[in-house]
Protein backbone atom coordinates (compact mmCIF):
# COMPACT_ATOMS: atom_id res chain seq x y z
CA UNK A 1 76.25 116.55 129.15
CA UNK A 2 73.05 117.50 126.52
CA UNK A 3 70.22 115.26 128.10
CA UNK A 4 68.22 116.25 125.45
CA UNK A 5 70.97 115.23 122.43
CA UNK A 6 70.82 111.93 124.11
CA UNK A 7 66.74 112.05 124.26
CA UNK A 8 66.19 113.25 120.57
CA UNK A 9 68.64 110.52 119.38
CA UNK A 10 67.50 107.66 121.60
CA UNK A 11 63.75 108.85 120.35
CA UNK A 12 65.05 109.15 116.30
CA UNK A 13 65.97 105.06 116.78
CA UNK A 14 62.94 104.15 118.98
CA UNK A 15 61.03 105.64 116.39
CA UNK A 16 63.07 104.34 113.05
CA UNK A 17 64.59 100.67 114.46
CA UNK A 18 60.49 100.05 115.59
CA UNK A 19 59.74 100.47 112.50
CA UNK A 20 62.37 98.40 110.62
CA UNK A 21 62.09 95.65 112.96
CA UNK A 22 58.52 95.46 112.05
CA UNK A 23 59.76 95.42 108.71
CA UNK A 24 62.24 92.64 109.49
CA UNK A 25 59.07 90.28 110.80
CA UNK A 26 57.16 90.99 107.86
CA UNK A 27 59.55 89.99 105.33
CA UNK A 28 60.78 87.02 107.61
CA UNK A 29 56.81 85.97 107.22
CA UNK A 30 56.83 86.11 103.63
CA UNK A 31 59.97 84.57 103.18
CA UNK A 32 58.49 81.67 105.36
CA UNK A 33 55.56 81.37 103.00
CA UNK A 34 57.94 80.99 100.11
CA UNK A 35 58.88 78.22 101.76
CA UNK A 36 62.51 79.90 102.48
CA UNK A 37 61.82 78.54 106.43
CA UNK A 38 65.44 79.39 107.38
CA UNK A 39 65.52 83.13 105.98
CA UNK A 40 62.08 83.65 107.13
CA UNK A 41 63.27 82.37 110.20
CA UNK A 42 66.31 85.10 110.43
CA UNK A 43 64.52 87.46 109.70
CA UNK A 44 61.83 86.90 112.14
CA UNK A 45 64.86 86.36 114.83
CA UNK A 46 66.40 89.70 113.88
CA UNK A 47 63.21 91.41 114.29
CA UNK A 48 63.12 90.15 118.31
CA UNK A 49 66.93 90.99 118.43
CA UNK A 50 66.22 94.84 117.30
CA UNK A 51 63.11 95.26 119.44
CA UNK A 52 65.59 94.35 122.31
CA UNK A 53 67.50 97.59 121.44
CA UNK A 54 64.28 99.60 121.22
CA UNK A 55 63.53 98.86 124.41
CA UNK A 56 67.16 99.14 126.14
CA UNK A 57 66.99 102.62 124.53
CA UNK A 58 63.48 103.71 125.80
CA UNK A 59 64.71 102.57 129.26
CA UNK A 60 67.66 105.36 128.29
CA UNK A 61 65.12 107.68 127.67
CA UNK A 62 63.24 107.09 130.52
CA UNK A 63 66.55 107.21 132.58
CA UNK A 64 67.36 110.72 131.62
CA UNK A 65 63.76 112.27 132.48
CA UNK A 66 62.61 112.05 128.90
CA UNK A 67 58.85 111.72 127.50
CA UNK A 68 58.80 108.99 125.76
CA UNK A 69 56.63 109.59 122.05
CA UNK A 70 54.88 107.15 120.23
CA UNK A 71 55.72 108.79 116.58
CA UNK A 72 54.29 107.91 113.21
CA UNK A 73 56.72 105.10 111.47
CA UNK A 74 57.59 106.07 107.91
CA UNK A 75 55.82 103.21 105.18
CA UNK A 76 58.51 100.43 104.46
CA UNK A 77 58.97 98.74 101.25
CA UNK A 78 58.03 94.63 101.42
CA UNK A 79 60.28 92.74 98.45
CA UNK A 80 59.24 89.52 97.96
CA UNK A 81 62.65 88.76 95.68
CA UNK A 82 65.16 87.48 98.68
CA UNK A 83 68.38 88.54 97.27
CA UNK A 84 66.82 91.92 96.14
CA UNK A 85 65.48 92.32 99.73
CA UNK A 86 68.77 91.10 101.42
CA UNK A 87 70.53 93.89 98.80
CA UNK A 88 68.00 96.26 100.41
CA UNK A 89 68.78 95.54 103.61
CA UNK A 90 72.57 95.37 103.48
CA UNK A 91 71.82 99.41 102.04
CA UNK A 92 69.94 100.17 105.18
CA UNK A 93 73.01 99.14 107.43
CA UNK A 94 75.62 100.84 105.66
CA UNK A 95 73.35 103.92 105.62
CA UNK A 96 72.14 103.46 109.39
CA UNK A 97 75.94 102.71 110.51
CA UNK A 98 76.84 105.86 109.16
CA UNK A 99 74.12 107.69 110.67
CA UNK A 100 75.03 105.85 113.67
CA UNK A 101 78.26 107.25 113.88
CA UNK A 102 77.61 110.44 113.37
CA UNK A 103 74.82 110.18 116.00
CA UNK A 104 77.46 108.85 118.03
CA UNK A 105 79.90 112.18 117.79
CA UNK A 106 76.79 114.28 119.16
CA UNK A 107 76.22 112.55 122.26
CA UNK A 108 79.67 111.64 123.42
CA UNK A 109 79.68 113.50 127.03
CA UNK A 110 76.78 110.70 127.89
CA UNK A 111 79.01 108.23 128.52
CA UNK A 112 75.80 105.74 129.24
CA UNK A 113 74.25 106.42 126.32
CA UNK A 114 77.05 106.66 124.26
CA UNK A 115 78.31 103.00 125.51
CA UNK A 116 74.47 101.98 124.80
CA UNK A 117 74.96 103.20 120.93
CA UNK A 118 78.32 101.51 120.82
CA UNK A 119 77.52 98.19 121.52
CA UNK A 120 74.37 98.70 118.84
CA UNK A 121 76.63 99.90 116.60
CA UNK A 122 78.53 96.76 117.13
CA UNK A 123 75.66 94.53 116.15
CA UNK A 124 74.19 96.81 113.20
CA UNK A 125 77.88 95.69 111.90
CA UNK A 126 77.56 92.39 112.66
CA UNK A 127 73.73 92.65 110.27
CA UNK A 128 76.37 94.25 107.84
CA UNK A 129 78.65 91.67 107.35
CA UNK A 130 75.54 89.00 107.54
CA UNK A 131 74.32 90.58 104.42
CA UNK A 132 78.08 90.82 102.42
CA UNK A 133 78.39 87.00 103.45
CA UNK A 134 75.20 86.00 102.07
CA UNK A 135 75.67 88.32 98.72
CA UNK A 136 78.95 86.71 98.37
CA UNK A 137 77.09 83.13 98.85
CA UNK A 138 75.11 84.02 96.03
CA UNK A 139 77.80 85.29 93.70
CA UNK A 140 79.94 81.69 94.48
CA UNK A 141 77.22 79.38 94.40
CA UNK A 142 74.49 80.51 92.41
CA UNK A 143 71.20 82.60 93.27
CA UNK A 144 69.40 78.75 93.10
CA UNK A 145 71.89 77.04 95.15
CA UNK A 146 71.79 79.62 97.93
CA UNK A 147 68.02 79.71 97.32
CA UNK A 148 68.03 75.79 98.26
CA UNK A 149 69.86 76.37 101.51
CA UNK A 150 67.22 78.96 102.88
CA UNK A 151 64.56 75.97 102.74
């Protein structure tokens, strides 16, 4: 087993996932001010629910003898538009599940960590299929009738 494949990767998604879950709460907070309570209120949720993965995988780190680094987060785009955002969004899954997977081939002798990425992998799906569901909403009933149900 590569500790240090496991480290680097674990560190890439501290590093990225930290900085889209901050995304995440900031959009949830202007969604809220829209007065879209129930999107800001997802989005605000799935910020908590990815900062739970940041941390199981800087205990991962930690596990495997690894410095931990606090690394600069990349700017992140704000939309204000919530079917433009949740378009967006649904991008940066299929994109991240990919990565993900390929991530996943490097560090497959560390069974741990590997079982740690699976079950994330499992849940960045689950984000997935949130976003197709609510883009499919939108196409059925109408950007203004879904718009009504995020109040």
């Amino acid at each position: 087993m590569n500790k240090e494949k496991s480290i680097n990767a674990l560190q890439f998604f501290v590093t990225n996932l930290s900085n889209q879950a901050f995304g995440h709460k900031l959009q949830g907070k202007v969604f809220a001010d829209q007065g879209f309570e129930k999107l800001g209120e997802k989005y605000m949720g799935h910020h908590d629910e990815e900062m739970g993965w940041v941390d199981k995988f800087i205990g991962r780190i930690l596990d495997l003898g690894g410095e931990l680094k606090h690394e600069t987060r990349p700017e992140s785009k704000l939309i204000s538009e919530p079917c433009e955002y949740i378009k967006f969004d649904h991008e940066v899954s299929v994109n991240g599940i990919e990565l993900l997977r390929k991530c996943m081939n490097d560090i497959c002798e560390d069974i741990t960590t590997f079982d740690i990425m699976k079950e994330y992998l499992k849940d960045e799906e689950e984000d997935m299929y949130w976003s197709e569901t609510q883009l499919n909403l939108i196409e059925k009933i109408g950007y203004q009738n879904w718009l009504i149900k995020q109040m």
